[in-house]
C-alpha atoms as a PDB file:
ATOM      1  CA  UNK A   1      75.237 186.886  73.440  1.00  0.00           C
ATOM      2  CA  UNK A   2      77.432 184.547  75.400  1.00  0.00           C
ATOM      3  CA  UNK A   3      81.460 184.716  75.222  1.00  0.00           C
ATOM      4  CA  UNK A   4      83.744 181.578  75.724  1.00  0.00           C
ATOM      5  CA  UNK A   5      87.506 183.152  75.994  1.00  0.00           C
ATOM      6  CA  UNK A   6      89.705 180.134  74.819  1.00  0.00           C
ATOM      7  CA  UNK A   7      93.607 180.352  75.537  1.00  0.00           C
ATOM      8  CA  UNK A   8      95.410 179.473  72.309  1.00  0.00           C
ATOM      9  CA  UNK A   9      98.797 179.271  73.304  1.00  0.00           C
ATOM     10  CA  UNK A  10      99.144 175.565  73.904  1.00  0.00           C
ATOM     11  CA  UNK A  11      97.845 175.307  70.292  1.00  0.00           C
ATOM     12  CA  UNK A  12     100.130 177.473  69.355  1.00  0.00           C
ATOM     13  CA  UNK A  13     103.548 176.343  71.049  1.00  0.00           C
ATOM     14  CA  UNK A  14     102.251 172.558  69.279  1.00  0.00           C
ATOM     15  CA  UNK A  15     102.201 174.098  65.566  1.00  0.00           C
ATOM     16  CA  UNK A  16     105.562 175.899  66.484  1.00  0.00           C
ATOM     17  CA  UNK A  17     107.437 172.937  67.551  1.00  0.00           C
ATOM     18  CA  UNK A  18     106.097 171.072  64.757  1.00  0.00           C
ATOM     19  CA  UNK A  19     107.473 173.791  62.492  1.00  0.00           C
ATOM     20  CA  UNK A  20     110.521 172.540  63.813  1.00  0.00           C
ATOM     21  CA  UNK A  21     110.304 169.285  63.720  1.00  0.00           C
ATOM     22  CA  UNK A  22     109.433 169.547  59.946  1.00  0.00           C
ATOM     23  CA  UNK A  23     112.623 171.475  59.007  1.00  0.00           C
ATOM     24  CA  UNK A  24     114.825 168.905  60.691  1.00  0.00           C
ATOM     25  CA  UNK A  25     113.433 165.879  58.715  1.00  0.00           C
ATOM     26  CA  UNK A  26     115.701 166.325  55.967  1.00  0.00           C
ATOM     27  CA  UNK A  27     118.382 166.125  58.190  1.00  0.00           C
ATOM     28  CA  UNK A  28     117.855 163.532  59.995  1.00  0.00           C
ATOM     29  CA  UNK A  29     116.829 161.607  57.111  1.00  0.00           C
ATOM     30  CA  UNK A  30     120.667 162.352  55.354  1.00  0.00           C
ATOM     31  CA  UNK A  31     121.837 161.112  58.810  1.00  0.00           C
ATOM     32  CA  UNK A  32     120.279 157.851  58.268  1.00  0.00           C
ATOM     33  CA  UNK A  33     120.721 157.117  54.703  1.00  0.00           C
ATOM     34  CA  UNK A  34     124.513 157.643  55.481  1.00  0.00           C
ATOM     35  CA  UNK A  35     124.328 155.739  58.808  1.00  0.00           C
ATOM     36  CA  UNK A  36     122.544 152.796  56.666  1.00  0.00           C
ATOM     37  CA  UNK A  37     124.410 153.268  53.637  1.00  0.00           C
ATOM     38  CA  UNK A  38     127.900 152.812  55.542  1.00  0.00           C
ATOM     39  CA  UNK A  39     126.673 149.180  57.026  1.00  0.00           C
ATOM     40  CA  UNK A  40     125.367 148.077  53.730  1.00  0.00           C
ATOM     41  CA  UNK A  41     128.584 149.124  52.182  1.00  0.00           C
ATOM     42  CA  UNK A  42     130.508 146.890  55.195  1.00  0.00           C
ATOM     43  CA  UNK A  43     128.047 144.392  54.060  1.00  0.00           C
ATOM     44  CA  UNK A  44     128.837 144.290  50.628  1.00  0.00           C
ATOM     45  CA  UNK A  45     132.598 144.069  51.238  1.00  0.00           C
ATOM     46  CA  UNK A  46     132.305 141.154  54.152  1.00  0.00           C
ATOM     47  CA  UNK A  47     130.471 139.189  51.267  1.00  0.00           C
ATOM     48  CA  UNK A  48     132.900 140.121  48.675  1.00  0.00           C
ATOM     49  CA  UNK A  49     135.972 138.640  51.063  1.00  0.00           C
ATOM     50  CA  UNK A  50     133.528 135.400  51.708  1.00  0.00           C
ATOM     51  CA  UNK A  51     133.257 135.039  48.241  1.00  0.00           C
ATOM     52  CA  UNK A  52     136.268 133.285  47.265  1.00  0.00           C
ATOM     53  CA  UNK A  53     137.106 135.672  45.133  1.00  0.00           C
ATOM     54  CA  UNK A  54     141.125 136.044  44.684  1.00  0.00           C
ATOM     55  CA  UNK A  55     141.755 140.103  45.920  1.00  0.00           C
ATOM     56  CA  UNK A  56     144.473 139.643  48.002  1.00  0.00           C
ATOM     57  CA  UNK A  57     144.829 143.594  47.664  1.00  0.00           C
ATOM     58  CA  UNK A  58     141.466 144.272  48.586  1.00  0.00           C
ATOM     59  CA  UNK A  59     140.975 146.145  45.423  1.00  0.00           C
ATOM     60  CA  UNK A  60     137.527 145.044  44.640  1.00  0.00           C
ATOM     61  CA  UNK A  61     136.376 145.466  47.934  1.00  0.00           C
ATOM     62  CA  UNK A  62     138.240 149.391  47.957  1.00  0.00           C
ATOM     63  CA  UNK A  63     136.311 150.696  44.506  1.00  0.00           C
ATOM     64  CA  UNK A  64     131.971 149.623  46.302  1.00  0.00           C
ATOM     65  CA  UNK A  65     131.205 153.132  48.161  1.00  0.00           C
ATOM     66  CA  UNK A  66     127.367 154.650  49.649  1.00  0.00           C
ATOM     67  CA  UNK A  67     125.982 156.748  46.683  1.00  0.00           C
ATOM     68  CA  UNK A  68     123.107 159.007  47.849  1.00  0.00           C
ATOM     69  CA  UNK A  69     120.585 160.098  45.592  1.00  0.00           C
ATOM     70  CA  UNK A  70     120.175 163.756  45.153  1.00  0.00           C
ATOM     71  CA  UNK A  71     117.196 164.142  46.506  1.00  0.00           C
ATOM     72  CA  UNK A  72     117.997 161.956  49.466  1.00  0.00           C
ATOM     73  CA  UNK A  73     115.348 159.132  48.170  1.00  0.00           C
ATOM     74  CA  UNK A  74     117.518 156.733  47.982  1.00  0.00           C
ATOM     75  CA  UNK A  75     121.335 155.365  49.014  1.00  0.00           C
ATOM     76  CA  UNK A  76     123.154 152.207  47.129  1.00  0.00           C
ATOM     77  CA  UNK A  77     126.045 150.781  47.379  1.00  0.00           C
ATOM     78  CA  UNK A  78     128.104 150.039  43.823  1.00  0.00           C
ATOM     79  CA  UNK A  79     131.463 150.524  42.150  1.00  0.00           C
ATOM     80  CA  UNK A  80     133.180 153.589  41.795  1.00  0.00           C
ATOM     81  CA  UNK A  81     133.315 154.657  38.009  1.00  0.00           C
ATOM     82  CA  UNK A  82     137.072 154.992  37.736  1.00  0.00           C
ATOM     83  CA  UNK A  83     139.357 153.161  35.159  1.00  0.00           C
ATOM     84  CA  UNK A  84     141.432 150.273  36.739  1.00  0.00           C
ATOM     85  CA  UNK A  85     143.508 147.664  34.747  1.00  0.00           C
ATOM     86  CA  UNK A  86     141.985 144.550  33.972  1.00  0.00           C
ATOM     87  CA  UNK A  87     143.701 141.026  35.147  1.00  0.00           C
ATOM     88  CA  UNK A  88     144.906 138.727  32.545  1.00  0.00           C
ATOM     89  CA  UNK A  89     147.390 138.533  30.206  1.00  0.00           C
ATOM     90  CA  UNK A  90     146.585 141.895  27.857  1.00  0.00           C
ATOM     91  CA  UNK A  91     146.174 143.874  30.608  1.00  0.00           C
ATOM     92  CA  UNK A  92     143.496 146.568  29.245  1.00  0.00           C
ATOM     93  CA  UNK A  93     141.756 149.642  30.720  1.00  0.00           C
ATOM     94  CA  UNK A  94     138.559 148.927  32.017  1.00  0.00           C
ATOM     95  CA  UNK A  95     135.823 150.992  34.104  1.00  0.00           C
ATOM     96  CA  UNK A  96     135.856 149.190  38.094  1.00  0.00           C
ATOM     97  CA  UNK A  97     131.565 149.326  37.740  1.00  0.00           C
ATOM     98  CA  UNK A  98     131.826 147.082  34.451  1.00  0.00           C
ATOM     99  CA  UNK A  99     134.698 144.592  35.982  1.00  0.00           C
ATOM    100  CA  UNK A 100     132.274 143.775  39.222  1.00  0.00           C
ATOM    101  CA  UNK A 101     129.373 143.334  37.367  1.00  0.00           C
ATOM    102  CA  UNK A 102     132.072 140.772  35.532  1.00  0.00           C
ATOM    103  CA  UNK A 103     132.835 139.126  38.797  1.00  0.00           C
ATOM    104  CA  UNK A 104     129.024 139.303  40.389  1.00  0.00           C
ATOM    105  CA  UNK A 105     127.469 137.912  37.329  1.00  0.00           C
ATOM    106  CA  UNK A 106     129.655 135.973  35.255  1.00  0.00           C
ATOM    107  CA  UNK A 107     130.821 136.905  31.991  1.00  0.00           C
ATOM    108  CA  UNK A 108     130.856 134.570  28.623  1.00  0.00           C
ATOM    109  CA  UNK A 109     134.340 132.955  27.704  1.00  0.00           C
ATOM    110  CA  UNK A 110     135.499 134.120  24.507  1.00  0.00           C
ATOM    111  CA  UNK A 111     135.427 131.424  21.398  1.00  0.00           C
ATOM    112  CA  UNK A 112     137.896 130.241  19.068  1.00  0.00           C
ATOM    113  CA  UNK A 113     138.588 132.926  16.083  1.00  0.00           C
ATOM    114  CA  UNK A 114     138.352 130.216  13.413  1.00  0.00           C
ATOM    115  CA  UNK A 115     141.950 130.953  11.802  1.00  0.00           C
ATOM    116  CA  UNK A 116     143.783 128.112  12.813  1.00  0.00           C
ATOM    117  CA  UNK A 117     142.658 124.860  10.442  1.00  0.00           C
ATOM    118  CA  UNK A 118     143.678 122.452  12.829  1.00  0.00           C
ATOM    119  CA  UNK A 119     142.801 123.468  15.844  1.00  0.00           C
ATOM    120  CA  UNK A 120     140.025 122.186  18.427  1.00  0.00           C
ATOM    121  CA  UNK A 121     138.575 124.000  21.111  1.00  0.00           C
ATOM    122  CA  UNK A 122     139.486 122.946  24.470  1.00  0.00           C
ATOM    123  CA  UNK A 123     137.151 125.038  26.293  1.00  0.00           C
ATOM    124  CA  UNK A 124     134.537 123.518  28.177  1.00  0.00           C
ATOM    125  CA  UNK A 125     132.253 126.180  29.598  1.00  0.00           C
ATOM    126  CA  UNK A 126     130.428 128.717  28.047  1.00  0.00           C
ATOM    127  CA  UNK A 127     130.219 131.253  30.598  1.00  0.00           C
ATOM    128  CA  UNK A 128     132.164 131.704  33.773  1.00  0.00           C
ATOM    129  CA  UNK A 129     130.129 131.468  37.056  1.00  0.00           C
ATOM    130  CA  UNK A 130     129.678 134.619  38.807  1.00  0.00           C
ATOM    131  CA  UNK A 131     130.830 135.057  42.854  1.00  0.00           C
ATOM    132  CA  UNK A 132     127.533 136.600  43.595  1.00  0.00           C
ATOM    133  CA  UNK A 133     128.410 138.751  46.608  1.00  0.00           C
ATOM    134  CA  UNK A 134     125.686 141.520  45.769  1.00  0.00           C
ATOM    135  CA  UNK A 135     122.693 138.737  46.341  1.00  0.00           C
ATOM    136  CA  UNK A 136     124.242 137.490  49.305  1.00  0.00           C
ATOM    137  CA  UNK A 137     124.745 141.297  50.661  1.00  0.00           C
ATOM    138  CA  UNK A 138     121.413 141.675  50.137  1.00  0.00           C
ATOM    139  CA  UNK A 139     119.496 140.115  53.297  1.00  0.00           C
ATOM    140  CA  UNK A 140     122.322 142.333  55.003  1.00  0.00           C
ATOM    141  CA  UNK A 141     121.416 144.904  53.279  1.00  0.00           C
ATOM    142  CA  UNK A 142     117.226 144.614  54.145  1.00  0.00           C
ATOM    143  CA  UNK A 143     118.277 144.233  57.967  1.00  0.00           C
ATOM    144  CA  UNK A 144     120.487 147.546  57.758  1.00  0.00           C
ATOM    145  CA  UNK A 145     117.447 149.532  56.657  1.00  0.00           C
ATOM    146  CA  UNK A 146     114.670 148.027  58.312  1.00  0.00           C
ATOM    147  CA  UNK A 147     117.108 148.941  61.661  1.00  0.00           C
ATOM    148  CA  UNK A 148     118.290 152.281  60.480  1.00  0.00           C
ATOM    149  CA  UNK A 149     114.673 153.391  59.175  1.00  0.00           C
ATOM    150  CA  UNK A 150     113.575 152.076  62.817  1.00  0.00           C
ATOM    151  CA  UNK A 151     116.387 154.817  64.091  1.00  0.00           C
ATOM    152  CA  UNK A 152     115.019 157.111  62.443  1.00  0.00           C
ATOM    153  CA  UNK A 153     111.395 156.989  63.657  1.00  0.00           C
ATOM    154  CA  UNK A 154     112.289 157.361  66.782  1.00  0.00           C
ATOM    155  CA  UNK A 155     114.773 160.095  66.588  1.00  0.00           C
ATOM    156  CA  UNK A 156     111.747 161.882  64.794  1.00  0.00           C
ATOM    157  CA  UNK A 157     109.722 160.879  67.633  1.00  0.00           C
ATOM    158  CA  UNK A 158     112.276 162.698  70.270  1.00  0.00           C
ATOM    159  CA  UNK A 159     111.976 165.626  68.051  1.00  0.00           C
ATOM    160  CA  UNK A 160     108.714 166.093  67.266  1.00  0.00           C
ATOM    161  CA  UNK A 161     108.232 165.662  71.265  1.00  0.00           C
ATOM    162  CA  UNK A 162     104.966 163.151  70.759  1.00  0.00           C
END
């Protein structure tokens, strides 16, 4: 019977830095999602100032943040859920996430209640156009991740030492 002595040890030093490797993809993938999350959230606020919409405070623009999802599938940019006062004359309490969509979208225009006898509505739109700054973020948006996921790969690739 014939031997054939093989030396493992390259074999092994590959499966030990790919061990490695492995353990630092989570990390690496927070790193981008926060790295591609922060542009898309620039994105989103350059679109809201191009917009036309009147926020000479910058309030609007102050309440869209980077929201990771837990499991680190996923990062979006959206309103803060906090309670800011409405514009308008009967300045109400209103959640920031429900006032954007307002402003992104549109919202209906509230009819006349019916009391009056003799009055006639002056009104002439139904529903008041929406600024839109999400859909125009958006092709931003695409280009941030396509670059950041591009990042990534190779960062993975200087790990993983291929």
């Amino acid at each position: 019977m014939q031997e054939f002595p093989m030396d493992a040890s390259s074999w092994t030093e590959f499966w030990k830095r790919w061990d490695e490797g492995v353990k630092q993809i989570p990390g690496l993938k927070e790193a981008m999602l926060e790295k591609a999350g922060t542009e898309v959230r620039e994105e989103v606020r350059r679109a809201i100032a191009r917009s036309g919409l009147n926020d000479r405070r910058g309030r609007v623009q102050l309440w869209q943040n980077r929201h990771i999802g837990s499991k680190l599938g996923y990062v979006a940019v959206r309103s803060d859920s906090v309670e800011v006062m409405s514009g308008g004359g009967n300045r109400s309490a209103v959640n920031a996430g429900a006032l954007t969509n307002y402003l992104a979208s549109g919202h209906r225009v509230r009819g006349p209640s019916g009391q009056a006898k003799r009055y006639t509505p002056r009104a002439r739109m139904v529903r008041v156009p929406g600024f839109g700054f999400y859909k125009e973020a958006a092709q931003g948006a695409e280009k941030a991740a396509v670059q950041a996921a591009a990042e990534f790969l190779k960062r993975l690739e200087v790990e993983l030492k291929l």
